[in-house]
C-alpha atoms as a PDB file:
ATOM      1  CA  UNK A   1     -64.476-159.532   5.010  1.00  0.00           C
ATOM      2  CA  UNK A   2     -61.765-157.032   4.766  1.00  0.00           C
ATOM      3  CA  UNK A   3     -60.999-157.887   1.188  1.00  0.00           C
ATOM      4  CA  UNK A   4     -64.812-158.066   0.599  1.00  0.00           C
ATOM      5  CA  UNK A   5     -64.743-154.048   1.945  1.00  0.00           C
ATOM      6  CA  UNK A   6     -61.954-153.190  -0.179  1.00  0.00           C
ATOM      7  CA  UNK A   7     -63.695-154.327  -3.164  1.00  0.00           C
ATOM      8  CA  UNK A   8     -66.699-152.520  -2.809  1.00  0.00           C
ATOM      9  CA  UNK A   9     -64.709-149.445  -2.372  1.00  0.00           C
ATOM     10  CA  UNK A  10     -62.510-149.708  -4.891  1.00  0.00           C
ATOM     11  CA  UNK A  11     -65.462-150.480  -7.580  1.00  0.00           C
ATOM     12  CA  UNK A  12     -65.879-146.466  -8.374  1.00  0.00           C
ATOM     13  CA  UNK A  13     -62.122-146.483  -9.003  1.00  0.00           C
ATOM     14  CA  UNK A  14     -62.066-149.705 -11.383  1.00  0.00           C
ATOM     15  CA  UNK A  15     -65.305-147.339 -12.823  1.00  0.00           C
ATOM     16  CA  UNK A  16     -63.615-144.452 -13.541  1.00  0.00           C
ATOM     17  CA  UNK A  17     -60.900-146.153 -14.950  1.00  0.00           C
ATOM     18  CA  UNK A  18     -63.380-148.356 -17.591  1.00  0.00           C
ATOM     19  CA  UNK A  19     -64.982-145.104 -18.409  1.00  0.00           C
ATOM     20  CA  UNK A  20     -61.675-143.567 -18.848  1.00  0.00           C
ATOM     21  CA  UNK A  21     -60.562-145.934 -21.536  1.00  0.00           C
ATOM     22  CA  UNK A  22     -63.682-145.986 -23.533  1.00  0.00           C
ATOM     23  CA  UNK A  23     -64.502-144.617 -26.399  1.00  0.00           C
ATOM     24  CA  UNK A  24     -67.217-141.535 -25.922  1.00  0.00           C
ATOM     25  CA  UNK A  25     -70.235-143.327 -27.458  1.00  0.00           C
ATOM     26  CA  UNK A  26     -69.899-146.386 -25.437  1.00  0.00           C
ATOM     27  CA  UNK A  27     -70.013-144.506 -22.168  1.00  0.00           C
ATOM     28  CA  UNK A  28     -73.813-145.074 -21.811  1.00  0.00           C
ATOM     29  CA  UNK A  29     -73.748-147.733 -23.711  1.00  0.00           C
ATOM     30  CA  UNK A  30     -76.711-150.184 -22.586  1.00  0.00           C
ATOM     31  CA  UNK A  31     -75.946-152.826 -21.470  1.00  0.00           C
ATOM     32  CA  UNK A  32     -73.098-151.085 -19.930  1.00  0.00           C
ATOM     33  CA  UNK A  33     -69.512-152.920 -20.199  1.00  0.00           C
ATOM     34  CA  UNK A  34     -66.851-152.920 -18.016  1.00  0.00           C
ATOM     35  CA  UNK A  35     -64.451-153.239 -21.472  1.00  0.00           C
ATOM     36  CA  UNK A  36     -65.209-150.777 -24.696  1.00  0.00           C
ATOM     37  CA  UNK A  37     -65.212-152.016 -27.916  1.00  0.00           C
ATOM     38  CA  UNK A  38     -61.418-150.573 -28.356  1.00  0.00           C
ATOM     39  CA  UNK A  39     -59.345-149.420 -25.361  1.00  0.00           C
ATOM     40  CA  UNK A  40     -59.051-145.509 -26.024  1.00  0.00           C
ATOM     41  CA  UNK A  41     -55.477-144.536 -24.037  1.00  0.00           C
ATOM     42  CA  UNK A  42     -55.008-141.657 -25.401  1.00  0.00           C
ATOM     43  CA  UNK A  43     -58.149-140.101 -24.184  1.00  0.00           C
ATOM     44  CA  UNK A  44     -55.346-139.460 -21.380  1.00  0.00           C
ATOM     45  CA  UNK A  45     -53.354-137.318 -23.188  1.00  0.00           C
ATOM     46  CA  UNK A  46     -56.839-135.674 -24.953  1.00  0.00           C
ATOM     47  CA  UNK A  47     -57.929-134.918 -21.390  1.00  0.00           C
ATOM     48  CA  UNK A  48     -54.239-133.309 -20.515  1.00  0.00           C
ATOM     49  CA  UNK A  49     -54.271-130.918 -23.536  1.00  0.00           C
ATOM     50  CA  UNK A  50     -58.627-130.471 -23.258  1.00  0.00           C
ATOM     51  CA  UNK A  51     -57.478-127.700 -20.866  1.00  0.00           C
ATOM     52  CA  UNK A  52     -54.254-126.629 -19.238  1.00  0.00           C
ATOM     53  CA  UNK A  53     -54.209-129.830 -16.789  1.00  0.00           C
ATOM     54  CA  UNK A  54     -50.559-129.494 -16.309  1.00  0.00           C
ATOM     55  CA  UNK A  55     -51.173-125.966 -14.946  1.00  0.00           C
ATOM     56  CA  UNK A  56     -53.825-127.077 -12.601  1.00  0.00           C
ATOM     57  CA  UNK A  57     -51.833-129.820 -11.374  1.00  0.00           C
ATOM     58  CA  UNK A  58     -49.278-127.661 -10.742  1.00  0.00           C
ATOM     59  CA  UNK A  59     -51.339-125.427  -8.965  1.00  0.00           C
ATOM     60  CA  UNK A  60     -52.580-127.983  -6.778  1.00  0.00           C
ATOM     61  CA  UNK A  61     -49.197-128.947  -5.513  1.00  0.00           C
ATOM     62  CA  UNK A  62     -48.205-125.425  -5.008  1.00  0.00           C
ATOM     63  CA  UNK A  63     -51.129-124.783  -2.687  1.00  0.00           C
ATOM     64  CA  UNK A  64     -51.632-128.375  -1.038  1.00  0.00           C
ATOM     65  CA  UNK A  65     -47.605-128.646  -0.722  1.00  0.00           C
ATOM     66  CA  UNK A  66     -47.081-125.384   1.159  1.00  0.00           C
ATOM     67  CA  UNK A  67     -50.155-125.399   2.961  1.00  0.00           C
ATOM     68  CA  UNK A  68     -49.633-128.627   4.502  1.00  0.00           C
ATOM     69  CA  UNK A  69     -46.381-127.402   5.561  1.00  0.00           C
ATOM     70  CA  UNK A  70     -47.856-124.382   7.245  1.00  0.00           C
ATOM     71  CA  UNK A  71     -50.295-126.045   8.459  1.00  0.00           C
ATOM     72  CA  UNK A  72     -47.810-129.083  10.135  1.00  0.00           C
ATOM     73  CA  UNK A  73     -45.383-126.340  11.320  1.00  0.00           C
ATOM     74  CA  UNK A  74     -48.244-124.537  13.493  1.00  0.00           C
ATOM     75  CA  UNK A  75     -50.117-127.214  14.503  1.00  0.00           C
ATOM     76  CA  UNK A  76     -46.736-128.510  16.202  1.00  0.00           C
ATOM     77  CA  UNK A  77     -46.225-125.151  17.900  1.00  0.00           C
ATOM     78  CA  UNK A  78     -49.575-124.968  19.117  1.00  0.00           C
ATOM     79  CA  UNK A  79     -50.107-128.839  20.290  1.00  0.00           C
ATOM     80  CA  UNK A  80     -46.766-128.009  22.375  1.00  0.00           C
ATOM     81  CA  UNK A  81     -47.651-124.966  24.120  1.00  0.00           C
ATOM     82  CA  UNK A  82     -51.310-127.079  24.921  1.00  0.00           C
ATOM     83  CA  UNK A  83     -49.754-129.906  26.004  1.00  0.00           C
ATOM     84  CA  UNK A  84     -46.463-128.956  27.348  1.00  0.00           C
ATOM     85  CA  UNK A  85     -46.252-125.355  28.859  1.00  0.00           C
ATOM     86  CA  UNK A  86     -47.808-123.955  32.087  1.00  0.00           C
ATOM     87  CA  UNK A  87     -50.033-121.243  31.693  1.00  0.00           C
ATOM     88  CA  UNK A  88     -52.948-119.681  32.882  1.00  0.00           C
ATOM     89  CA  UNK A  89     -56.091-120.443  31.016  1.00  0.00           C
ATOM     90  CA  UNK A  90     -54.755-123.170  28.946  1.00  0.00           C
ATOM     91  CA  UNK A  91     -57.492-125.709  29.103  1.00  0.00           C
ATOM     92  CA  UNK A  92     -60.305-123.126  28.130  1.00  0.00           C
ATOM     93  CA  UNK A  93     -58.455-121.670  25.457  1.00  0.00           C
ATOM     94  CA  UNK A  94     -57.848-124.974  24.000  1.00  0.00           C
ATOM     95  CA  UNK A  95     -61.576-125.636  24.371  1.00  0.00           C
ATOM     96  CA  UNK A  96     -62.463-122.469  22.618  1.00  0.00           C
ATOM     97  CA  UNK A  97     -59.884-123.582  19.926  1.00  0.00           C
ATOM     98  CA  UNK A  98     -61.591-126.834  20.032  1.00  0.00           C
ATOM     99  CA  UNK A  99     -65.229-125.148  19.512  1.00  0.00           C
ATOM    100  CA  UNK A 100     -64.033-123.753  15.826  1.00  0.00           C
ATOM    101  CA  UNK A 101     -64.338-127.349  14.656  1.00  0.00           C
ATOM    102  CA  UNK A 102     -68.156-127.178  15.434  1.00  0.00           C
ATOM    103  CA  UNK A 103     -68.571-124.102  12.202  1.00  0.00           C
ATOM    104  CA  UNK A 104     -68.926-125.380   8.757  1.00  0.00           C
ATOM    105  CA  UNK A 105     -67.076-123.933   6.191  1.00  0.00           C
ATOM    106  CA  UNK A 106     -69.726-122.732   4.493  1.00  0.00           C
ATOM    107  CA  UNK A 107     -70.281-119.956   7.126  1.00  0.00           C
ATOM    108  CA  UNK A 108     -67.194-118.652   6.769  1.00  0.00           C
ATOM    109  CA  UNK A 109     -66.316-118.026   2.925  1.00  0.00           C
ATOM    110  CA  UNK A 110     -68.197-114.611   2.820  1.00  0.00           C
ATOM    111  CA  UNK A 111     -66.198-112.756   5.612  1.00  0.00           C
ATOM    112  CA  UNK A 112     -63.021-114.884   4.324  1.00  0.00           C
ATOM    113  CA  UNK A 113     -63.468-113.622   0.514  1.00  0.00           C
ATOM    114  CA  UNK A 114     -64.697-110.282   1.886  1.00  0.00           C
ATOM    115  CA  UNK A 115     -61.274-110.576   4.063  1.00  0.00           C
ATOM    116  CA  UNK A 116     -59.357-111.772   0.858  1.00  0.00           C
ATOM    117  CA  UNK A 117     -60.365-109.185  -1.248  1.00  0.00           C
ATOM    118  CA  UNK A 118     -59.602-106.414   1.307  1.00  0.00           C
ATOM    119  CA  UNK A 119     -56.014-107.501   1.216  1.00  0.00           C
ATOM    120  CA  UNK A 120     -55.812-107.964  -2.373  1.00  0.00           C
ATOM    121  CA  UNK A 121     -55.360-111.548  -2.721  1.00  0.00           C
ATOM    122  CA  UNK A 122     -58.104-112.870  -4.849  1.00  0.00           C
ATOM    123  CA  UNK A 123     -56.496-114.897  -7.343  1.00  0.00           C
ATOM    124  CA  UNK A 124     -53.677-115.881  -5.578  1.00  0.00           C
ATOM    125  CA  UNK A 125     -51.775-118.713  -4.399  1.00  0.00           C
ATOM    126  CA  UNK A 126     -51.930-116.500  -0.883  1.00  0.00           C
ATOM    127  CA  UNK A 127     -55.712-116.730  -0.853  1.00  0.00           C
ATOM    128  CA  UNK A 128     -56.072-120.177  -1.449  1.00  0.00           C
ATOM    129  CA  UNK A 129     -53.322-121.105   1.505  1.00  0.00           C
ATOM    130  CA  UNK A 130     -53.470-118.901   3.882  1.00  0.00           C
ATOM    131  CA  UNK A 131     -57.443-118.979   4.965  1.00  0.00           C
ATOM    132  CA  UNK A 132     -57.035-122.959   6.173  1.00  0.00           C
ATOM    133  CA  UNK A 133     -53.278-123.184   7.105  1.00  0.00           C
ATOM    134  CA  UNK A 134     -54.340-122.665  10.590  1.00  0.00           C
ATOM    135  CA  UNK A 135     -56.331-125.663  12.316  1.00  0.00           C
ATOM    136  CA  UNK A 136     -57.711-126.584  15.844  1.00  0.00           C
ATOM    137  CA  UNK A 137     -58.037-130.714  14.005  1.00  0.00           C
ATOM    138  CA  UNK A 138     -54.320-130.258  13.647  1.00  0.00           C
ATOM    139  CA  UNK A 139     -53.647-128.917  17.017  1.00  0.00           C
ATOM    140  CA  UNK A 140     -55.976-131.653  19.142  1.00  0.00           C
ATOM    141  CA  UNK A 141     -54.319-134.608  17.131  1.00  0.00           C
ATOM    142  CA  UNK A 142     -50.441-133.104  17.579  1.00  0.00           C
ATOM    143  CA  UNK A 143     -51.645-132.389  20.931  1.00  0.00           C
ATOM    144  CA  UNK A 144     -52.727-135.835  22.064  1.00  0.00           C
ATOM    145  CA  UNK A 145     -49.777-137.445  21.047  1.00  0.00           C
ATOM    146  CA  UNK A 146     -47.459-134.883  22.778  1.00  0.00           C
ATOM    147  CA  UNK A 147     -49.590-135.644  26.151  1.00  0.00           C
ATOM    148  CA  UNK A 148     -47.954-139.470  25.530  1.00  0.00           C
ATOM    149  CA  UNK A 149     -44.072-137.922  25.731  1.00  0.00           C
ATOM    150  CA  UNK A 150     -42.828-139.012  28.628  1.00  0.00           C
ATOM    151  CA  UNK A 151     -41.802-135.862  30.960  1.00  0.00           C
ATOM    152  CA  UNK A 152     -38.377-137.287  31.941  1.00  0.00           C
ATOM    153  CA  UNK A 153     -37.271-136.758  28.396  1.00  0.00           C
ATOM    154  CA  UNK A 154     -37.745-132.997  28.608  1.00  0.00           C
ATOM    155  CA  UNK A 155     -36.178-132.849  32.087  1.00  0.00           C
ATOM    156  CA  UNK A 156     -32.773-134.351  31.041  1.00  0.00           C
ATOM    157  CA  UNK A 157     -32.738-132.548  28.185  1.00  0.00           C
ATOM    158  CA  UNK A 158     -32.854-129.162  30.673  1.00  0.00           C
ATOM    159  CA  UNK A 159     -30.114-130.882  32.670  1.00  0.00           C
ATOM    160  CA  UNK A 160     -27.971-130.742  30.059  1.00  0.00           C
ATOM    161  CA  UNK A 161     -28.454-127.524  29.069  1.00  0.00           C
ATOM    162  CA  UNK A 162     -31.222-127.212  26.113  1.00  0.00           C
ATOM    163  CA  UNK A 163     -33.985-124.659  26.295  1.00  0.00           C
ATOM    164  CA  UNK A 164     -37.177-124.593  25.308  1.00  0.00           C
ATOM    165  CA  UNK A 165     -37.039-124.660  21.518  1.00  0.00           C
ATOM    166  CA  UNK A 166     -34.125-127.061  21.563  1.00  0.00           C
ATOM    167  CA  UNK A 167     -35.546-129.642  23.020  1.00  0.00           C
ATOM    168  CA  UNK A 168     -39.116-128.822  20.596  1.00  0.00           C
ATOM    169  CA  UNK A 169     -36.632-129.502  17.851  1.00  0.00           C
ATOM    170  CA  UNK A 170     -34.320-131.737  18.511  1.00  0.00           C
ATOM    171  CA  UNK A 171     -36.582-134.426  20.868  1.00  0.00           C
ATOM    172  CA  UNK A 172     -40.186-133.716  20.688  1.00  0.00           C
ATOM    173  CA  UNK A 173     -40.365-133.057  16.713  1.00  0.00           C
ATOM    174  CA  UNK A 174     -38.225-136.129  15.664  1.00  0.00           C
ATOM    175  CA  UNK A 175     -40.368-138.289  18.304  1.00  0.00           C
ATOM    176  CA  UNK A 176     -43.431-136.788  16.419  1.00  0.00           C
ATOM    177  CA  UNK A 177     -43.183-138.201  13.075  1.00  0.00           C
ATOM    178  CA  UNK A 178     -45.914-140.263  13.114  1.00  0.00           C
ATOM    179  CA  UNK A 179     -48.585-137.832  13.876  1.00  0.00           C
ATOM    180  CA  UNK A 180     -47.111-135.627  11.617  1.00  0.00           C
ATOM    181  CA  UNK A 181     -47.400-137.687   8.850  1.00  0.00           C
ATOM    182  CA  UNK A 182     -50.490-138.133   9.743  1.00  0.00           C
ATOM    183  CA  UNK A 183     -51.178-134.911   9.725  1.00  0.00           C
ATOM    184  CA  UNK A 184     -49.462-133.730   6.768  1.00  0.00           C
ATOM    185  CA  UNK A 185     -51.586-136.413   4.733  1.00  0.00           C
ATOM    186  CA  UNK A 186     -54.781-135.292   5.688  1.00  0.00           C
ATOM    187  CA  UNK A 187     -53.423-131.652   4.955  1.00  0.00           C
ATOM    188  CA  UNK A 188     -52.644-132.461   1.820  1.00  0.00           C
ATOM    189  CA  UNK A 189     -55.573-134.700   0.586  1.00  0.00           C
ATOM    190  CA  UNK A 190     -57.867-131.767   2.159  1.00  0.00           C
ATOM    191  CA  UNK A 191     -56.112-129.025   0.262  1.00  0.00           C
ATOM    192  CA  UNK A 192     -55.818-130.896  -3.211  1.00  0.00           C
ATOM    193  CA  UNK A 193     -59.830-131.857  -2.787  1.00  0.00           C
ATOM    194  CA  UNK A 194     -61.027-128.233  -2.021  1.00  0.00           C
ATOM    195  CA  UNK A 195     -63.642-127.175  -4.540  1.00  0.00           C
ATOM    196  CA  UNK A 196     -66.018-124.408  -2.606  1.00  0.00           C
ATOM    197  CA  UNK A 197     -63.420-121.901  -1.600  1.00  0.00           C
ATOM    198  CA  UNK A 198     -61.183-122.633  -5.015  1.00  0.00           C
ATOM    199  CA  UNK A 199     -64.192-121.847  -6.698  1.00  0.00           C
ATOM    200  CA  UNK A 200     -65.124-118.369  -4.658  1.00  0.00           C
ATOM    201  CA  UNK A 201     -61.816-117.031  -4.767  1.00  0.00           C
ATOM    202  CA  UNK A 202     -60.387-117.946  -7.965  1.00  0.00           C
ATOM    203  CA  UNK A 203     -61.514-116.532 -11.345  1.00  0.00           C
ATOM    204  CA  UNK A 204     -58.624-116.820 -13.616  1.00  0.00           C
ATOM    205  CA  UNK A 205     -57.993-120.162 -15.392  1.00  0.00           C
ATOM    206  CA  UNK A 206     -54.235-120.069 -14.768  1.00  0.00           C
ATOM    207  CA  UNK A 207     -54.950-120.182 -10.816  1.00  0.00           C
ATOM    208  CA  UNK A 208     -57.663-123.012 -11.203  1.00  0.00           C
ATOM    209  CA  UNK A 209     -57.038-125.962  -8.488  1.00  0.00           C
ATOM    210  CA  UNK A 210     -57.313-129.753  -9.811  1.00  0.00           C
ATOM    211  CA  UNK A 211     -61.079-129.805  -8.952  1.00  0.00           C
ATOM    212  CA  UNK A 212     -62.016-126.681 -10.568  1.00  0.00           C
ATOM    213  CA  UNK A 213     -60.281-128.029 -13.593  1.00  0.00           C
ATOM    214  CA  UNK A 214     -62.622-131.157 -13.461  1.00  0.00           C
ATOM    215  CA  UNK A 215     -65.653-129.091 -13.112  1.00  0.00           C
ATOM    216  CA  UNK A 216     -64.475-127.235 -16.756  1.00  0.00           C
ATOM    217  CA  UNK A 217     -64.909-130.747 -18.631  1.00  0.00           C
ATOM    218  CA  UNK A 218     -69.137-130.070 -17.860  1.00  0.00           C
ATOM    219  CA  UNK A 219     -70.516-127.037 -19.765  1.00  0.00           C
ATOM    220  CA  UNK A 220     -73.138-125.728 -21.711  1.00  0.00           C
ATOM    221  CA  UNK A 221     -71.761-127.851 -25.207  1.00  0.00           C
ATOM    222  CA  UNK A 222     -72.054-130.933 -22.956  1.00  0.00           C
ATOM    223  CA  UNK A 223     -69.898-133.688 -20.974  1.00  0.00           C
ATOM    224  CA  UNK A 224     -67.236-134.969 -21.712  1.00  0.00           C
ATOM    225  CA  UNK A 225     -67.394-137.856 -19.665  1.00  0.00           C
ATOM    226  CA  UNK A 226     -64.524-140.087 -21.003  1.00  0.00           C
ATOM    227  CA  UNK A 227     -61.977-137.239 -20.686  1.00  0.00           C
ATOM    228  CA  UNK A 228     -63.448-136.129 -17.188  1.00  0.00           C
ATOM    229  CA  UNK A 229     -62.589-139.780 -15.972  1.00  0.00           C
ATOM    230  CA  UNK A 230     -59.371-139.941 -17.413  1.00  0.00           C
ATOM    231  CA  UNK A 231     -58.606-136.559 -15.564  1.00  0.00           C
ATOM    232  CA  UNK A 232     -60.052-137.959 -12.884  1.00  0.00           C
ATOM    233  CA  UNK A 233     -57.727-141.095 -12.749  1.00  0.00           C
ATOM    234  CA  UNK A 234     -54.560-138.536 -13.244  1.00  0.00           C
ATOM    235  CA  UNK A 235     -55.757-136.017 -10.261  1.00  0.00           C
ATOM    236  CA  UNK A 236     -55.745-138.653  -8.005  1.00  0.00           C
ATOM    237  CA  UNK A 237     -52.236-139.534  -8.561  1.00  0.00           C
ATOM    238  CA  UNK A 238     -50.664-136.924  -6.000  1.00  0.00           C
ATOM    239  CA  UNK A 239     -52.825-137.711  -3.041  1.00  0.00           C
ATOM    240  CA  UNK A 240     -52.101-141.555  -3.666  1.00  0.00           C
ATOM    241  CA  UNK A 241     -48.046-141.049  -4.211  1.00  0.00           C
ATOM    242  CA  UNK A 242     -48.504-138.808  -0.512  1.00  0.00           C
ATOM    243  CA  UNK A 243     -50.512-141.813   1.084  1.00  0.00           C
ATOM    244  CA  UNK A 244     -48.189-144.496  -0.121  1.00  0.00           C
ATOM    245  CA  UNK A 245     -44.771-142.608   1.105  1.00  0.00           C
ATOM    246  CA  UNK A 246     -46.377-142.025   4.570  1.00  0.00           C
ATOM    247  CA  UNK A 247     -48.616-145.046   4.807  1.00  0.00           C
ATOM    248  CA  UNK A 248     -46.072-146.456   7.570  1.00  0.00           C
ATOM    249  CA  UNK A 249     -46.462-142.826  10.002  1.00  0.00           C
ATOM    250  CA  UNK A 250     -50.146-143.360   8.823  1.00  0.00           C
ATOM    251  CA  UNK A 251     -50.769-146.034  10.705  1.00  0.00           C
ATOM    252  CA  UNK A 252     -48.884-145.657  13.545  1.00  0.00           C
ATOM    253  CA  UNK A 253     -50.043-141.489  14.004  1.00  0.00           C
ATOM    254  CA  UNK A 254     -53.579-142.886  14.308  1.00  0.00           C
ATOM    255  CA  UNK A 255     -52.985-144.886  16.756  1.00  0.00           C
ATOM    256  CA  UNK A 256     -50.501-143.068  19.131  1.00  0.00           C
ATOM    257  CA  UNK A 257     -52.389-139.573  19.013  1.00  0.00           C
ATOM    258  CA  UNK A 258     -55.853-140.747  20.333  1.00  0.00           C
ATOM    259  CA  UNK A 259     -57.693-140.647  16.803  1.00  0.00           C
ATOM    260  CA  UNK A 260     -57.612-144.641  16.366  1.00  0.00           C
ATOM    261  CA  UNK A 261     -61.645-144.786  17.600  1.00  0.00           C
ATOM    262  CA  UNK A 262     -60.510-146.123  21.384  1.00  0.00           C
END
């Protein structure tokens, strides 16, 4: 049944891929094949050089790479002063936190740009990091697995000496892995997909993110729809390379921090 799943998933994929290779007049060809007539590789390299792909890509790594270090750094902070530290008011704030989950994006890209452009940022690696580097998802799921850490760990660590950020550094981070690995893949996947804000806040080509760069193959002289696929195929090589090297914290980050459905 499992396999039966992956299959169906992975049918847009194997799709993309077909369409990727063909030639452009056998895209629609009817019937439609899951082989062309001649298997076009270099439509690869044609989508590459169609429009500065390399730069886009680049972009994209810049912008999901830091952010989803920002965004693993202060999610840690804040998921230990929730779930660790003493203080009055800590449950409601964390509710409140909690409650930003509940507004859609799409309520909050006119302040943001209006925000963006009063500090001189549009077009800017700063604007398209910055806005989402700071998350209450990030905080609950750090948070639930720091609520598993037993307490006696902290204590002897006291015992011997270590203060607060010490023992954040040297015990609870390393213990953390797996939720942040977690984390730091759904950062990244989220940051590389973005489309709405890249597309608000960005207006020079030489900023464009990955997805704004697929949205360029469609214009007003028509689709390209071979060379959009074969992009297509190529932007998704990041986010898979990211899965694959944390697939092991993956696994194991769902599971420990609360998030595995239970």
């Amino acid at each position: 049944m499992l396999c039966l799943c992956a299959l169906v998933v992975l049918i847009p994929f194997i799709w993309m891929v077909s369409t990727a290779l063909k030639p452009s007049s056998e895209v629609f060809a009817n019937p439609p094949s899951l082989i062309g007539s001649t298997v076009e590789w270099e439509n690869f390299a044609a989508a590459w050089n169609y429009l500065p792909f390399g730069r886009f890509m680049l972009n994209g790594v810049i912008v999901a790479g830091i952010g989803t270090i920002i965004v693993v750094l202060s999610s840690a902070m804040a998921a230990y002063a929730f779930s660790r530290l003493r203080w009055r008011g800590r449950d409601g704030v964390f509710l409140i936190y909690l409650g930003t989950l509940m507004i859609p994006q799409e309520v909050l890209v006119v302040p943001m740009f209006i925000l963006m452009r009063e500090l001189g940022w549009v077009n800017s690696y700063a604007a398209l990091i910055v806005p989402w580097a700071f998350t209450a998802f990030g905080t609950f799921l750090l948070r639930q697995f720091f609520l598993t850490v037993p307490d006696e760990l902290e204590e002897a660590a006291r015992l011997d000496g270590a203060n607060r950020f010490v023992i954040f550094v040297r015990i609870v981070l390393p213990l953390a892995k797996p939720a942040m690995g977690t984390l730091a893949v759904f950062t990244f996947i989220g940051y590389w997909n973005s489309f709405l804000w890249p597309l608000l806040i960005i207006s020079d080509v030489n900023m464009a993110t990955v997805p704004l760069g697929l949205n360029m193959f469609m214009g007003q002289t028509g689709n390209q729809w071979n060379l959009l696929m074969a992009a297509s195929a190529i932007s998704i090589l990041p986010s898979l390379l990211i899965v694959i090297a944390l697939q092991r914290y993956l696994v194991s980050g769902i599971a420990l921090s609360g998030m595995g459905g239970r």
